[in-house]
Protein backbone atom coordinates (compact mmCIF):
# COMPACT_ATOMS: atom_id res chain seq x y z
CA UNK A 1 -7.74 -5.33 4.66
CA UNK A 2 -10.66 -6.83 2.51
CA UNK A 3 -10.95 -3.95 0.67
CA UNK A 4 -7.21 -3.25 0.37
CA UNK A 5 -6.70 -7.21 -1.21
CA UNK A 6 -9.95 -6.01 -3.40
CA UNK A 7 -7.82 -2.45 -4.55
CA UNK A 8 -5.09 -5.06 -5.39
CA UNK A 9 -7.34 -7.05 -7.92
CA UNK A 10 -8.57 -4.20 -9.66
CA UNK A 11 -4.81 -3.26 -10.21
CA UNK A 12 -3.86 -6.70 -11.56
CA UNK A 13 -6.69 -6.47 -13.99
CA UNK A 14 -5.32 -2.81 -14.81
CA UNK A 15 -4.32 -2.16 -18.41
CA UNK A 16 -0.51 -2.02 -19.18
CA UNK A 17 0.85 1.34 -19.45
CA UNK A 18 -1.53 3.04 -16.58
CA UNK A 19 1.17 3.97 -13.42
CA UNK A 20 -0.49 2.04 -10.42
CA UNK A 21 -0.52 4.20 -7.43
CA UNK A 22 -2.01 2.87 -4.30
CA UNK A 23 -2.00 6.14 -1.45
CA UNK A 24 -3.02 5.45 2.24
CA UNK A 25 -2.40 7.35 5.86
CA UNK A 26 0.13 6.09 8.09
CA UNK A 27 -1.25 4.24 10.66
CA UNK A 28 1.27 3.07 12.61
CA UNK A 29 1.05 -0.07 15.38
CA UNK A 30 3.45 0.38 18.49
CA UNK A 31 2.36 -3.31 19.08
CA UNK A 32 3.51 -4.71 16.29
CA UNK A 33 6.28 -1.73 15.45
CA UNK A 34 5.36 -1.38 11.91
CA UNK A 35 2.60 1.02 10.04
CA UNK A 36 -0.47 -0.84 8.51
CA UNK A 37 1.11 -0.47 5.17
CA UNK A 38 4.38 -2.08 6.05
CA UNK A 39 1.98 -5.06 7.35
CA UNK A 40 -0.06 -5.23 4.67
CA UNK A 41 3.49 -5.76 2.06
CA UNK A 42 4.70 -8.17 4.95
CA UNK A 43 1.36 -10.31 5.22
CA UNK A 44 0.27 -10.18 1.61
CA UNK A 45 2.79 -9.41 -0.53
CA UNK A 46 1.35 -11.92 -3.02
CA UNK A 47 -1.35 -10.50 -3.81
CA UNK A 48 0.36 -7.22 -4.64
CA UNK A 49 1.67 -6.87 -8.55
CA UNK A 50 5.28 -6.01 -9.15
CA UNK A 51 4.22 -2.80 -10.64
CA UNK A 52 1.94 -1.06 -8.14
CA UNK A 53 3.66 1.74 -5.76
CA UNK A 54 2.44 1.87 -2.33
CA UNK A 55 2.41 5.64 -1.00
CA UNK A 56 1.88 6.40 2.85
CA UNK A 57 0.72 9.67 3.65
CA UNK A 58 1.92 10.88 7.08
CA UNK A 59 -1.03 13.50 7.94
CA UNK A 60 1.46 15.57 10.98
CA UNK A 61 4.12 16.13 9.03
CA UNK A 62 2.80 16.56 5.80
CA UNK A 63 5.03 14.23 3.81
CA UNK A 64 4.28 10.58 1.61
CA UNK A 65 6.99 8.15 1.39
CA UNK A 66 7.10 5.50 -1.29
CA UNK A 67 7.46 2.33 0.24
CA UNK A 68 8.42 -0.10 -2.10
């Protein structure tokens, strides 16, 4: 998550115009019912700027959903 809140910072300091694309595996938690990506938006969605996408990559089928 460190580095994740770290990936975040270098996209708020990010020029304008540049499309912000951050692209991770699905992970997902049957504990807590959500993928690590939904968790990270839930937990630190403040530290995220309005204009990055957040891509999961779902290795067995093949496909990346945008998430928000």
């Amino acid at each position: 998550m460190t580095t994740w809140d770290q990936a975040m910072y270098f996209f708020h300091v990010t020029p304008k115009g540049y499309r912000k694309i951050f692209f991770v595996l699905k992970d997902y938690s049957v504990k807590r019912q959500e993928t690590l990506a939904e968790y990270y938006i839930r937990t630190k969605s403040h530290l995220i700027p309005t204009n990055v996408e957040i891509w999961e990559f779902d290795e067995s089928r093949k496909k990346a959903m945008k998430l928000n």
